[in-house]
C-alpha atoms as a PDB file:
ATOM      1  CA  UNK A   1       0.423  -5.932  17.779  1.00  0.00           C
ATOM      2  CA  UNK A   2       2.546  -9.048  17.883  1.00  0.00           C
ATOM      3  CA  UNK A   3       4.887  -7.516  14.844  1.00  0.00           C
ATOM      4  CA  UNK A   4       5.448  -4.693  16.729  1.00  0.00           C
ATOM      5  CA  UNK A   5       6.783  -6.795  19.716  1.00  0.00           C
ATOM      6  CA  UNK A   6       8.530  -9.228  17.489  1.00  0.00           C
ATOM      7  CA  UNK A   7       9.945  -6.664  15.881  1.00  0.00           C
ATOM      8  CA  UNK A   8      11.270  -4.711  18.658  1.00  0.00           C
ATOM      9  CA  UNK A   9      12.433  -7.940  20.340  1.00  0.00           C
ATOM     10  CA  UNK A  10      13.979  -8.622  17.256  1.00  0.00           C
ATOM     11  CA  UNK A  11      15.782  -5.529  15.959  1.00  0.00           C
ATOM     12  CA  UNK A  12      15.311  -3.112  18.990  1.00  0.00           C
ATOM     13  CA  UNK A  13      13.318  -0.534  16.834  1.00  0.00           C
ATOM     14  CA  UNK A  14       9.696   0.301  18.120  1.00  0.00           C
ATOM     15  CA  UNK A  15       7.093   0.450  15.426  1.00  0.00           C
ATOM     16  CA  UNK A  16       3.165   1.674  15.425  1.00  0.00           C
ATOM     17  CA  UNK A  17       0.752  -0.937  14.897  1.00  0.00           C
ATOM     18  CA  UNK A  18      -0.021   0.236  11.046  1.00  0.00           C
ATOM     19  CA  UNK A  19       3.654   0.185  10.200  1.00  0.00           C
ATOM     20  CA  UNK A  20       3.953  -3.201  11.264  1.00  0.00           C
ATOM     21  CA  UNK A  21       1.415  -4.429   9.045  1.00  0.00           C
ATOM     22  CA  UNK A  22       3.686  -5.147   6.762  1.00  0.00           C
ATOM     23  CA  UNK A  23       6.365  -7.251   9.331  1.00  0.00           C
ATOM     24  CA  UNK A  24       2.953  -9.057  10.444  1.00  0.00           C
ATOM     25  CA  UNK A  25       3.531 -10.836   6.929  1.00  0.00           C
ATOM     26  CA  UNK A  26       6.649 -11.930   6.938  1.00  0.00           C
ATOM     27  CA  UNK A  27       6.030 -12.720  10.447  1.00  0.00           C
ATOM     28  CA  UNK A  28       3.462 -15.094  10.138  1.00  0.00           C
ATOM     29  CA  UNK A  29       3.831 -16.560   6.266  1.00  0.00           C
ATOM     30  CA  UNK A  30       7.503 -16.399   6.229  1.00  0.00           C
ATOM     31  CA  UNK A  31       6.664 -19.255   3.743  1.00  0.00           C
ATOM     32  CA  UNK A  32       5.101 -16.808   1.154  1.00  0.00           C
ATOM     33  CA  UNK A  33       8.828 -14.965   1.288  1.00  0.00           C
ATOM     34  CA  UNK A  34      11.177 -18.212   1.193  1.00  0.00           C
ATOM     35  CA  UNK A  35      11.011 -17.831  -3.102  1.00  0.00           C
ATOM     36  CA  UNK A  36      12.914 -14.571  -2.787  1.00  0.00           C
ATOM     37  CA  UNK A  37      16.446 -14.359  -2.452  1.00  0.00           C
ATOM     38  CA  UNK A  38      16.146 -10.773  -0.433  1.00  0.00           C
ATOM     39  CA  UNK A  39      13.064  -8.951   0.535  1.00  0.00           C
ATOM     40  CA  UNK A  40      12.593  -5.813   1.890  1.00  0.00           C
ATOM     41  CA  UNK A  41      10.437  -3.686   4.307  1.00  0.00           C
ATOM     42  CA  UNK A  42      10.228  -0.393   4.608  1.00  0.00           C
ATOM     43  CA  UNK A  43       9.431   0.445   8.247  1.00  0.00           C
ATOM     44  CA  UNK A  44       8.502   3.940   9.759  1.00  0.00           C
ATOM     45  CA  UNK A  45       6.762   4.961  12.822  1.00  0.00           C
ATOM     46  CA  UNK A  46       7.277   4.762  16.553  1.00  0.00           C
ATOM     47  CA  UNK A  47       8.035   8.011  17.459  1.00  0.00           C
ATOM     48  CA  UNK A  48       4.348   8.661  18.099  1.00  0.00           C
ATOM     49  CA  UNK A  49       4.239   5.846  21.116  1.00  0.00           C
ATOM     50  CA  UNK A  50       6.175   4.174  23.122  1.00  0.00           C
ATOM     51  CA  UNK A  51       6.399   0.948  24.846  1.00  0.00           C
ATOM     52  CA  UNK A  52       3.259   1.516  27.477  1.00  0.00           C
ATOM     53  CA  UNK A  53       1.437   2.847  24.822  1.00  0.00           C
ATOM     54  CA  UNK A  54       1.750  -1.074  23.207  1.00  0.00           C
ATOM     55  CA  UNK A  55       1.303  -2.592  26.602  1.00  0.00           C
ATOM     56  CA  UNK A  56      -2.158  -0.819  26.926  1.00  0.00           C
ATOM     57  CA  UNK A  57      -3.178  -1.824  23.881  1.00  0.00           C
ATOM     58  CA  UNK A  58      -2.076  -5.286  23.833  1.00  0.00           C
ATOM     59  CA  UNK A  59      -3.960  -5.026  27.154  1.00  0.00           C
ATOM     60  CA  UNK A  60      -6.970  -3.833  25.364  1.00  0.00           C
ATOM     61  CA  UNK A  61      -6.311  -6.452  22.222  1.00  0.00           C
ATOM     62  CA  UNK A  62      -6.439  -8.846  24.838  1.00  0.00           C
ATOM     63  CA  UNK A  63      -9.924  -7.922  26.944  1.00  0.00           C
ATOM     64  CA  UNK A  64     -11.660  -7.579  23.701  1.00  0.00           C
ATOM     65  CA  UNK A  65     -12.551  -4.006  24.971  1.00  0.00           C
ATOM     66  CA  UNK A  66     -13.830  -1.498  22.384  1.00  0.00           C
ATOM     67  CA  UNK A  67     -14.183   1.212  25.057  1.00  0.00           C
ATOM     68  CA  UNK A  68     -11.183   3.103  25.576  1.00  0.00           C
ATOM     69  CA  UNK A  69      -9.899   5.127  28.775  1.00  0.00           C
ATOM     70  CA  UNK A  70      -7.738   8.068  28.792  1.00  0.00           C
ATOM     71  CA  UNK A  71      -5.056   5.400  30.352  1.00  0.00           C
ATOM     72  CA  UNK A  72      -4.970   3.532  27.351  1.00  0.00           C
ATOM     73  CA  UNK A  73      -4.405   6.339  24.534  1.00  0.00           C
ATOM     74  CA  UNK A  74      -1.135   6.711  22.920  1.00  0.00           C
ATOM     75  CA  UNK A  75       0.659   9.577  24.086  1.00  0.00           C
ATOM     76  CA  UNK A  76      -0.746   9.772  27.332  1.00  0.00           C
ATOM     77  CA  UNK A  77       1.095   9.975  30.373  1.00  0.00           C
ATOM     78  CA  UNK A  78       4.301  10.550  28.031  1.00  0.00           C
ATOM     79  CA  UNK A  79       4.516  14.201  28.742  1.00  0.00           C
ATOM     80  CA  UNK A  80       2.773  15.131  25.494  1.00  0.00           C
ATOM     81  CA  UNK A  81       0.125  17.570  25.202  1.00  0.00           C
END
């Protein structure tokens, strides 16, 4: 979860957590990356949550809670059905 905040910090593009697995990498060894002159990351996702939907589950990250509520599902609340 902290890609997908870097990243959208960084670059203003919102991500879903399993796309940002990826960014997590480079985000945390950037060391591992130094070697290459370019690398590159394919990125997809985010049009399935939005930024509440990463709040609640940094929220739930955070707690440690493996429960879930309807609150915390992506996609709820957003108008979706």
């Amino acid at each position: 979860l902290a890609a997908v905040g870097a990243f959208l910090d960084d670059e203003r593009v919102m991500v879903e957590p399993l796309c940002a697995v990826a960014l997590a990498a480079l985000y945390t060894r950037p060391e591992l990356f130094r070697q290459h002159g370019s690398v590159v990351v394919v990125v997809c996702g985010g049009s399935l949550c939005s930024l509440d939907d990463v709040v609640a589950w940094r929220r739930r990250a955070e707690r440690g809670s493996a429960a879930t509520s309807d609150d915390d599902e992506p996609g709820h609340g957003h108008g979706e059905s």
